[in-house]
N, C-alpha and C. Protein backbone atom coordinates (compact mmCIF):
# COMPACT_ATOMS: atom_id res chain seq x y z
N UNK A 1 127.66 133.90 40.15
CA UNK A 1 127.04 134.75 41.14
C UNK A 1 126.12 135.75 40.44
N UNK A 2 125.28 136.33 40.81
CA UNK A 2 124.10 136.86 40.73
C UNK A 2 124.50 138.16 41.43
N UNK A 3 124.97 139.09 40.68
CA UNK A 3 124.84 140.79 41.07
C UNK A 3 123.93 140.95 41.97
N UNK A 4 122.50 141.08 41.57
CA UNK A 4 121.71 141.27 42.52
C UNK A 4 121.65 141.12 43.35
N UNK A 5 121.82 139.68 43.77
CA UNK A 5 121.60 138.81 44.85
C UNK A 5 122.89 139.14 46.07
N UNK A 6 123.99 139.61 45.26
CA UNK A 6 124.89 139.77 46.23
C UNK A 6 124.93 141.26 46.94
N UNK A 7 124.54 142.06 46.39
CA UNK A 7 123.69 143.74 46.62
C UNK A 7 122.76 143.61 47.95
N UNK A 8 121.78 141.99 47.28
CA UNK A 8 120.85 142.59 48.08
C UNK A 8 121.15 141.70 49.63
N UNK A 9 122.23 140.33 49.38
CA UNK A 9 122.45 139.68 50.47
C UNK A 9 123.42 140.11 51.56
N UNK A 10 124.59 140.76 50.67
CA UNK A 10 125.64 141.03 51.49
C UNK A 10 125.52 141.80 53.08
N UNK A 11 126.47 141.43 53.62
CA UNK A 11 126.24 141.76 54.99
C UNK A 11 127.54 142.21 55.46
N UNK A 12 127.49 142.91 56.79
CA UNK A 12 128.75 143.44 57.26
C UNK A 12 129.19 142.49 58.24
N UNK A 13 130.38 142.00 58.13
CA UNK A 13 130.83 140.86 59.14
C UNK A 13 131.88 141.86 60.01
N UNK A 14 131.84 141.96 61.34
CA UNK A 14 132.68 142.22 62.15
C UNK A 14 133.45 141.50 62.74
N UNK A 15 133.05 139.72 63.07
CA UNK A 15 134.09 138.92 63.91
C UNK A 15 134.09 137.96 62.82
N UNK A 16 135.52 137.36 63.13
CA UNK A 16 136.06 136.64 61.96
C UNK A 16 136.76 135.10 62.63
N UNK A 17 136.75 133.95 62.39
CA UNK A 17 137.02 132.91 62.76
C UNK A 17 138.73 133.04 62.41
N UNK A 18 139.24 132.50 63.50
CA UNK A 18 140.83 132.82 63.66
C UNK A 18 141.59 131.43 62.23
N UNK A 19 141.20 131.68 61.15
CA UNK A 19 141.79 130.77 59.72
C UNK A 19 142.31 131.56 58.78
N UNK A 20 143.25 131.50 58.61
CA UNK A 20 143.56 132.44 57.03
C UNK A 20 142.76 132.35 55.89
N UNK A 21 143.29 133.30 54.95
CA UNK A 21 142.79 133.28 53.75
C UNK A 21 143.12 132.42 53.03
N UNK A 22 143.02 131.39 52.06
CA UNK A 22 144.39 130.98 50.93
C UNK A 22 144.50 132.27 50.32
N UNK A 23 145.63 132.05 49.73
CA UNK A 23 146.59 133.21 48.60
C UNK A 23 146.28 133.24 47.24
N UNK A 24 145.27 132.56 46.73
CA UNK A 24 144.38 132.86 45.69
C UNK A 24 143.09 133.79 46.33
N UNK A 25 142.73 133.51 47.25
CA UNK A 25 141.53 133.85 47.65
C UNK A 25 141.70 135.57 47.97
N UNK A 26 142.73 135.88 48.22
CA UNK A 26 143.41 137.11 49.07
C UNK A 26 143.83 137.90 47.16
N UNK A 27 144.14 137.39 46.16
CA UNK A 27 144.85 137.68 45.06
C UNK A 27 143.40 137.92 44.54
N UNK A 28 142.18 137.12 44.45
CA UNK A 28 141.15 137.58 44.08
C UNK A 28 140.16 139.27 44.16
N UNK A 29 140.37 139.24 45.67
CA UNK A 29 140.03 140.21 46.33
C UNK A 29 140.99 141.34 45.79
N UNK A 30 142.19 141.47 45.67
CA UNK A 30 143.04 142.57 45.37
C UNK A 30 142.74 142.82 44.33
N UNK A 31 142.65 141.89 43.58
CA UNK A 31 142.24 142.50 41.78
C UNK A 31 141.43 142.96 41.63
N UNK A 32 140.19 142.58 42.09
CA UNK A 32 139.24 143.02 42.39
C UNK A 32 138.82 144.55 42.69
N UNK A 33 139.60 144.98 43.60
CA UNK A 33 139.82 146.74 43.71
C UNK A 33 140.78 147.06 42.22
N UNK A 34 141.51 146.58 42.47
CA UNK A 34 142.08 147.01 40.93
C UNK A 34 141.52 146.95 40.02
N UNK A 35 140.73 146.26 39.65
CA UNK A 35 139.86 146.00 38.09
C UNK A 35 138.86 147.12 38.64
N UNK A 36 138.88 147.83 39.59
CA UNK A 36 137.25 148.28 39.52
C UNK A 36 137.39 149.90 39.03
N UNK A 37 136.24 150.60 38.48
CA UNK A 37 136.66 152.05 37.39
C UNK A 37 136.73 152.88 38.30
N UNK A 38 137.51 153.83 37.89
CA UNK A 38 137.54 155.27 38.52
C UNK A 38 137.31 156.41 37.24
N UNK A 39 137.43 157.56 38.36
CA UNK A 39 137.50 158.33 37.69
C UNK A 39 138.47 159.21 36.10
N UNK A 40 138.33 158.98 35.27
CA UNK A 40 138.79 159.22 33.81
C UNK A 40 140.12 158.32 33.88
N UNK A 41 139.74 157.12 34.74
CA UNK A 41 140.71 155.41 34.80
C UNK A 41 142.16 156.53 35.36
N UNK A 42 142.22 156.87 36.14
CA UNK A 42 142.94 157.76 36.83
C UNK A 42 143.65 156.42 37.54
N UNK A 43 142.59 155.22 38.24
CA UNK A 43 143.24 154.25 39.14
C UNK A 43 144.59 155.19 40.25
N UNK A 44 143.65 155.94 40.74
CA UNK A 44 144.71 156.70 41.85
C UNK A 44 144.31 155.86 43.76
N UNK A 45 144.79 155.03 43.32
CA UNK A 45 145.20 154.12 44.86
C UNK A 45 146.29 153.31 44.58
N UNK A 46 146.12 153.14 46.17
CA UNK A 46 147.54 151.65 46.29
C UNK A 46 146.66 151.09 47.30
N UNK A 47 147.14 149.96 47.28
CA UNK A 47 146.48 149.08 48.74
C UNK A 47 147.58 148.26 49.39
N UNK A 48 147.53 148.57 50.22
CA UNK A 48 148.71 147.81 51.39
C UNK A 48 147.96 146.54 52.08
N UNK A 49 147.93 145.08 51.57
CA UNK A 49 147.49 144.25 52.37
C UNK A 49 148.42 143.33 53.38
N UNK A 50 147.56 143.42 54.22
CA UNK A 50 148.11 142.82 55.75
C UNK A 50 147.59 141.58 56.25
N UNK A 51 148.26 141.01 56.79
CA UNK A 51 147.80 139.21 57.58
C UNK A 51 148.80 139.45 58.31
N UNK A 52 149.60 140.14 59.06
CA UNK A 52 150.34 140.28 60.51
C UNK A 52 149.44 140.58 61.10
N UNK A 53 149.31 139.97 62.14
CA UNK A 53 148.26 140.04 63.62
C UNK A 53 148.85 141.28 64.34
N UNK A 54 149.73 141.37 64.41
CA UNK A 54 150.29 142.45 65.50
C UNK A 54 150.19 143.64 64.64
N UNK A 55 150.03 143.83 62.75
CA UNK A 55 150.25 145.18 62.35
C UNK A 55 148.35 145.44 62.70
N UNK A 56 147.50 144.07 62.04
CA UNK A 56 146.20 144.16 62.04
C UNK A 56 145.85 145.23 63.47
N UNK A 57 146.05 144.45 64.82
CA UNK A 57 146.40 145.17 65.98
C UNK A 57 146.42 147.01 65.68
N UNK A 58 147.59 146.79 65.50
CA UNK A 58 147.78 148.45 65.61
C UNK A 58 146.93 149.04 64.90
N UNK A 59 146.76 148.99 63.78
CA UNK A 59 145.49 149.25 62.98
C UNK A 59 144.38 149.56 63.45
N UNK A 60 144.04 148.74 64.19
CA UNK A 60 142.67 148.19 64.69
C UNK A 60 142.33 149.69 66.03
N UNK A 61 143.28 150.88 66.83
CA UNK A 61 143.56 151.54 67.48
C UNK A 61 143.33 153.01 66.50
N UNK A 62 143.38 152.53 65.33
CA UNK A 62 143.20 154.04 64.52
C UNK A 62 142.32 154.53 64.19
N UNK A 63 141.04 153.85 64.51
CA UNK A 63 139.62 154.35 64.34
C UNK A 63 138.60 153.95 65.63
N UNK A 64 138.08 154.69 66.10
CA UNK A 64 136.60 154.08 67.06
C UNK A 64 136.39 153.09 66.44
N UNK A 65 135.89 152.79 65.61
CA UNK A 65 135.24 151.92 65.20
C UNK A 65 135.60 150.89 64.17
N UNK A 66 137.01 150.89 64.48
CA UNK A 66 138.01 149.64 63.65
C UNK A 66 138.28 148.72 64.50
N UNK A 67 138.06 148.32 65.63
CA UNK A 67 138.65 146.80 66.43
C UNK A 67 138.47 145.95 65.37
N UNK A 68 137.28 145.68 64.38
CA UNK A 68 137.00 144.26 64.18
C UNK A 68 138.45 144.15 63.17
N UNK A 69 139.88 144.86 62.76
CA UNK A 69 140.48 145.04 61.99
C UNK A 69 141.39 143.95 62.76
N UNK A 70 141.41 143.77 64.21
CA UNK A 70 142.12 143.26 64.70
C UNK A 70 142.33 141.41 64.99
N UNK A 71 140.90 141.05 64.67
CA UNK A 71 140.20 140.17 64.47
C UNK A 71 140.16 139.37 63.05
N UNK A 72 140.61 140.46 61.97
CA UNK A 72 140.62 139.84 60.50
C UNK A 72 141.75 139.19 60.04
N UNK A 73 141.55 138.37 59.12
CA UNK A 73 142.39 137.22 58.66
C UNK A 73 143.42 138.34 57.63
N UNK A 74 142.67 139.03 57.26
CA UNK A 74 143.19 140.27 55.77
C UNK A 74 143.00 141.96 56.43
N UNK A 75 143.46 142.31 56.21
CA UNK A 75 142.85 143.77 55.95
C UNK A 75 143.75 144.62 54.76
N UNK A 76 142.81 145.06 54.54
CA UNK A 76 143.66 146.22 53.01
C UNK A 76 142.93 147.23 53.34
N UNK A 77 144.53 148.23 53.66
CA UNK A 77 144.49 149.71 53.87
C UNK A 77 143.95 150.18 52.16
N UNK A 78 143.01 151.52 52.17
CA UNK A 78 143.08 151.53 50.80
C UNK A 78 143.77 153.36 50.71
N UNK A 79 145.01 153.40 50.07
CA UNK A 79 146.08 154.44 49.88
C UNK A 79 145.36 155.91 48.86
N UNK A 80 144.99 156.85 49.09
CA UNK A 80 144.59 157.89 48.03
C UNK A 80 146.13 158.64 47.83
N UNK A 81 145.95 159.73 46.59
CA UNK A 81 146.69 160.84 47.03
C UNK A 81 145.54 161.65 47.76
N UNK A 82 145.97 163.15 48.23
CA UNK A 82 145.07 163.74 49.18
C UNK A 82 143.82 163.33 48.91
N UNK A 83 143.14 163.11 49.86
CA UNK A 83 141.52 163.13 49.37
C UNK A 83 140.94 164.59 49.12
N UNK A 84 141.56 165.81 50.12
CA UNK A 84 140.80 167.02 50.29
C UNK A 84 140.70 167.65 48.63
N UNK A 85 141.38 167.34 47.62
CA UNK A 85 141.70 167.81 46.53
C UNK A 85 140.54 167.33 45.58
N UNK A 86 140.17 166.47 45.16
CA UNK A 86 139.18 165.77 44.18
C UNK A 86 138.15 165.07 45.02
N UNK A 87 137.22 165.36 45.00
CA UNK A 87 135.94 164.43 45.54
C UNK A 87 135.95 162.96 44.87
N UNK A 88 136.05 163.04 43.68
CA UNK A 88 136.07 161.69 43.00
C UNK A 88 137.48 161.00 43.47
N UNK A 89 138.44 161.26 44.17
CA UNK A 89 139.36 160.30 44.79
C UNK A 89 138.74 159.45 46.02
N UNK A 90 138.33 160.41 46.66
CA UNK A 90 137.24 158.86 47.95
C UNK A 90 136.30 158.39 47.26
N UNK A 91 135.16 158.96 46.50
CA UNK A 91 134.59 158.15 45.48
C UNK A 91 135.26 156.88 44.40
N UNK A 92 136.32 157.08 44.41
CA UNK A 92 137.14 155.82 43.71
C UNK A 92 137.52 154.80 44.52
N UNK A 93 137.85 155.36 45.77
CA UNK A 93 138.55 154.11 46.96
C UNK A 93 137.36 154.14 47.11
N UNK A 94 135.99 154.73 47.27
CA UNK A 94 134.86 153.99 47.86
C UNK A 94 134.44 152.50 46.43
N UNK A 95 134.55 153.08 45.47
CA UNK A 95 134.05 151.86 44.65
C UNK A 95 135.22 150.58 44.63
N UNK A 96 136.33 150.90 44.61
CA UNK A 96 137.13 149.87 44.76
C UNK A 96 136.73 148.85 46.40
N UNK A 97 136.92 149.72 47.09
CA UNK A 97 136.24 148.79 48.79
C UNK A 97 135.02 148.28 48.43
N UNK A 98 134.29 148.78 47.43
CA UNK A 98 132.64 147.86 47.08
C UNK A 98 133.14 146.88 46.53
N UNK A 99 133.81 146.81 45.16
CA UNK A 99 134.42 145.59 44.15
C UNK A 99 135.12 144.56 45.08
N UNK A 100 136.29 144.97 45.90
CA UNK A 100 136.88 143.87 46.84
C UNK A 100 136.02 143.30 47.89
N UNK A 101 135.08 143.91 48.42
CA UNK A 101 133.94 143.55 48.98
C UNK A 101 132.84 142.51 48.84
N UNK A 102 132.36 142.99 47.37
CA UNK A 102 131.38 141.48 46.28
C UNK A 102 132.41 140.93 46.27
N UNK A 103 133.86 140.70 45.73
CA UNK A 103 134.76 139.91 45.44
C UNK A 103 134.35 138.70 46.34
N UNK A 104 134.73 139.32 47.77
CA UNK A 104 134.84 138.21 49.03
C UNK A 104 133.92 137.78 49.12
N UNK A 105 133.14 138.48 49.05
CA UNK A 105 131.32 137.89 49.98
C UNK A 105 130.73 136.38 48.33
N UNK A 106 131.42 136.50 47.36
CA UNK A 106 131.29 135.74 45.90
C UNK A 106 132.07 134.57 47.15
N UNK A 107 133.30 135.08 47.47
CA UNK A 107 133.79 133.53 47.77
C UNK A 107 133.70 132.88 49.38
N UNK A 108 133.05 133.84 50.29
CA UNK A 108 132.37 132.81 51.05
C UNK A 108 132.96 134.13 52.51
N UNK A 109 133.93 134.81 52.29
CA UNK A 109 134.68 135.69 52.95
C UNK A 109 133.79 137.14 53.03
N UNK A 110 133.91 137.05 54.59
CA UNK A 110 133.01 138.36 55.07
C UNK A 110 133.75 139.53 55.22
N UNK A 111 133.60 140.59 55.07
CA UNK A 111 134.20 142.25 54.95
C UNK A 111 133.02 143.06 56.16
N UNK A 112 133.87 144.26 56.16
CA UNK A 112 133.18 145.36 56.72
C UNK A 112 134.50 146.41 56.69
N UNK A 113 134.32 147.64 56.31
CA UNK A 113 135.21 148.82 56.02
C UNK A 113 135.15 149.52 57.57
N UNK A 114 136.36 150.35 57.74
CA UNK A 114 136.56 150.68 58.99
C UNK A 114 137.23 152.62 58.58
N UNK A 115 136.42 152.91 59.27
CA UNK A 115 137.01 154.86 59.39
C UNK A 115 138.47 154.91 59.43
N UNK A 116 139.25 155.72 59.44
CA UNK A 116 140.87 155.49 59.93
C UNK A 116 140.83 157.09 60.43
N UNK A 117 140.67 157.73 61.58
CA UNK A 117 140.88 158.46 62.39
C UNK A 117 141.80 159.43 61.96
N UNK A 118 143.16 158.46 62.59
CA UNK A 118 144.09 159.19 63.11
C UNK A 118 145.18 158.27 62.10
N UNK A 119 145.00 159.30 61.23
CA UNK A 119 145.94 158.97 59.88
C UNK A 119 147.38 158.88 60.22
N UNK A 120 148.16 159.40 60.92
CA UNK A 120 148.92 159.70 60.81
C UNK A 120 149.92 158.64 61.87
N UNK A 121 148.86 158.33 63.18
CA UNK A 121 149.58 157.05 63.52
C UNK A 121 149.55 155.49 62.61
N UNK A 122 148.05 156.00 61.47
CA UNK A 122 148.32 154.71 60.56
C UNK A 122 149.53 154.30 59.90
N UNK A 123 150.25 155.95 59.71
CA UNK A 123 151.21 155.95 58.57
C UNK A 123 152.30 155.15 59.64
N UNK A 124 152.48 155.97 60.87
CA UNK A 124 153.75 155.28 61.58
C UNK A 124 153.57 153.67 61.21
N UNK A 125 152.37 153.17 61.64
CA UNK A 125 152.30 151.61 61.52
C UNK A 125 152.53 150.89 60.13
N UNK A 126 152.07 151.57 59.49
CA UNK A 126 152.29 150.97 57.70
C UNK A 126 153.26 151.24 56.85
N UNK A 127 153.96 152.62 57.23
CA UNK A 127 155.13 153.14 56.71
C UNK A 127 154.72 153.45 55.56
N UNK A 128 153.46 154.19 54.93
CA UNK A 128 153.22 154.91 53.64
C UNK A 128 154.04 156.09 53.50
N UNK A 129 154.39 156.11 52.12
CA UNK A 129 154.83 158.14 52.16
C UNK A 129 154.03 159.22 52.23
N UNK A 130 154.51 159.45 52.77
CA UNK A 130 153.63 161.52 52.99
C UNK A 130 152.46 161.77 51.96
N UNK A 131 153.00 161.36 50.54
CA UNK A 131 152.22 161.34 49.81
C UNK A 131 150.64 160.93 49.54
N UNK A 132 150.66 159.87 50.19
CA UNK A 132 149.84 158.65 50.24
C UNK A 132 149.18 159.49 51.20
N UNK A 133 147.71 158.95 51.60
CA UNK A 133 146.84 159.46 52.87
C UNK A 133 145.83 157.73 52.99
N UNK A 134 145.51 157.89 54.03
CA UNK A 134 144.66 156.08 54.72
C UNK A 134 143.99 156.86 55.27
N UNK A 135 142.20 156.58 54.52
CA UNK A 135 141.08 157.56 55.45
C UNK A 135 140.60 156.08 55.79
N UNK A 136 140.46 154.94 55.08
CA UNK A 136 139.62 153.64 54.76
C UNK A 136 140.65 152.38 54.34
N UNK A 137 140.27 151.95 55.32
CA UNK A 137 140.85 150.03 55.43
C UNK A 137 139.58 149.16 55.77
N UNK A 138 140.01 147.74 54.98
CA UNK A 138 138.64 146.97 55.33
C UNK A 138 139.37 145.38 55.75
N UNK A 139 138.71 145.43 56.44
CA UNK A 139 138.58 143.77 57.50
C UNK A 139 137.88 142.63 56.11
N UNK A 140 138.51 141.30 56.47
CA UNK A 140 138.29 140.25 55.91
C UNK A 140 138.43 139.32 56.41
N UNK A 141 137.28 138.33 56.19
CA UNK A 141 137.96 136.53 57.17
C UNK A 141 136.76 135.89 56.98
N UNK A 142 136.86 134.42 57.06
CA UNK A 142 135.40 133.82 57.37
C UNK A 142 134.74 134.44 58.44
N UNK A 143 133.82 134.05 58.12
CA UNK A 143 132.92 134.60 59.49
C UNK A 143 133.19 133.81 60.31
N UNK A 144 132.84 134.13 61.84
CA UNK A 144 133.27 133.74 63.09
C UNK A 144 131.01 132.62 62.89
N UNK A 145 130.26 133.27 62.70
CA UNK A 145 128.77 132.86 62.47
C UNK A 145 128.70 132.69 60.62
N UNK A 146 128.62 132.00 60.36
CA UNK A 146 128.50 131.54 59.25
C UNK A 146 127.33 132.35 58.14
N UNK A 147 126.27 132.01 58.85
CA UNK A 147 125.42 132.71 58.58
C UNK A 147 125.00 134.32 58.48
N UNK A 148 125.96 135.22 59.40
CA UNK A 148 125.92 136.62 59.17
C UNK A 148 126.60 136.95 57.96
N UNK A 149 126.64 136.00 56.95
CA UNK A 149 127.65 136.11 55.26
C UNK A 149 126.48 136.84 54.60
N UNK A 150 125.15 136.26 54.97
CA UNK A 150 124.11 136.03 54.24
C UNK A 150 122.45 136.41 55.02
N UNK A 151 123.22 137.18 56.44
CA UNK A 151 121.76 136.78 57.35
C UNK A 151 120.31 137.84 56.49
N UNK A 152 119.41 137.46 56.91
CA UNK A 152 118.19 138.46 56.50
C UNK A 152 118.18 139.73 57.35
N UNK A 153 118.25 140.94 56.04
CA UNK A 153 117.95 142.29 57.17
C UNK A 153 117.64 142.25 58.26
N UNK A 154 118.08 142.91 59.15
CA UNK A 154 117.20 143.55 60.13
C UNK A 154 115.93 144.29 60.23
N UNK A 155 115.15 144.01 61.12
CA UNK A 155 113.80 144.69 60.86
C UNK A 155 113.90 146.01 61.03
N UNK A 156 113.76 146.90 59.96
CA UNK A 156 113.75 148.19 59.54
C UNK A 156 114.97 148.91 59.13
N UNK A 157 116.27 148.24 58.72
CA UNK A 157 117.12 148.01 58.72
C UNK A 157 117.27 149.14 57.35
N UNK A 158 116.85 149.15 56.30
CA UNK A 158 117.02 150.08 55.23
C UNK A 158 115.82 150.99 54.94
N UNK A 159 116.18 152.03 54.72
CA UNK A 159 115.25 153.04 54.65
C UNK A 159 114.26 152.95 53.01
N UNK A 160 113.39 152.67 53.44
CA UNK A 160 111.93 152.12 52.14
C UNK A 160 112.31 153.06 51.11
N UNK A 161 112.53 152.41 50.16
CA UNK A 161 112.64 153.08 48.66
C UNK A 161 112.04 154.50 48.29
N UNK A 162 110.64 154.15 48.26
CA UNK A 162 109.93 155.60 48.27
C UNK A 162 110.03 156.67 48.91
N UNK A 163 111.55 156.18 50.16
CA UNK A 163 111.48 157.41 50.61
C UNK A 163 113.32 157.74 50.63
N UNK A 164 113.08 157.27 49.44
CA UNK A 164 115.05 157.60 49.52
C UNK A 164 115.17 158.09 47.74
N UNK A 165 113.85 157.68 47.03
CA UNK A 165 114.13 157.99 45.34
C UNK A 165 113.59 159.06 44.93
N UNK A 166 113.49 160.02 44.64
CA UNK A 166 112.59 160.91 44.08
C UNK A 166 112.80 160.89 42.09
N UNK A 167 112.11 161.12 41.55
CA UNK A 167 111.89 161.09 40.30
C UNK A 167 111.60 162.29 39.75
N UNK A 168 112.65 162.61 38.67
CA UNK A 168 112.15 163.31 38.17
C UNK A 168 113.37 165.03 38.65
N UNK A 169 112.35 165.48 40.08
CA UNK A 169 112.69 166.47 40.88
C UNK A 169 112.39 166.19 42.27
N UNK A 170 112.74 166.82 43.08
CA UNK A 170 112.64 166.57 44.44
C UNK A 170 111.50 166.86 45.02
């Protein structure tokens, strides 16, 4: 696979064709957040992965904008200690959700990350400790459209370079 290519192809899949993962394919993806760097290799997460339909479900109720969680073949909660404490702790679960992310989209498996609201009914559903906090879980599965793995931007879809880089100074 081609870094680039997967940067510049990847896409956000929301509906997912009702097939599992295989259990290599699912073991890929996990390592994947695990192998990926943090801050001074701190590796301060856990990930709780799920393929119960009924936990996916409940899940799927903890954010506006998490249904498609309910729909996925996978989802992995991704576990911080507090986030409010270190900025570079959501910056770490954010790069790990990127790494498990290329992981999938390398093997044919579509993602999209989901807000988590209302933390605290996550915890009832997942049974994390107190310790632990779930701001971010991400959906996984074939795509339900094959082609949204890989589709071409949308027209106007990313904001033009020249006006997102400055050089130099602002």
């Amino acid at each position: 696979m081609n870094v680039s290519d997967a940067i510049r192809l990847k896409r956000a899949v929301r509906k997912f064709q009702d097939k599992p993962l295989p259990d290599d394919v699912v073991y890929a993806i996990l390592n994947a957040g695990r192998r990926s760097q943090s801050s001074k290799n701190n590796q301060t997460w856990q990930f709780i992965a799920i393929r119960d339909k009924s936990i996916l479900k409940g899940l799927s109720t903890c954010g506006e904008w998490a249904s498609h969680l309910a729909g996925a073949a996978l989802g992995i909660a991704i576990l911080t200690p507090d986030p409010e404490g270190k900025f570079q702790i959501m910056f770490d679960a954010g790069q790990a959700a990127a790494f498990m992310q290329l992981a999938a989209w390398e093997l044919g498996v579509g993602s999209v990350p989901a807000s988590i609201y209302e933390a605290e009914k996550a915890r009832g559903i997942l049974g994390f400790p107190a310790e632990w906090h779930l701001r971010i879980a991400l959906s996984f599965g074939y795509p339900l459209e094959e082609t949204k793995l890989s589709a071409p931007p949308k027209k106007g879809g990313r904001v033009k370079f020249e006006d997102v880089v400055h050089w130099e100074k602002w």
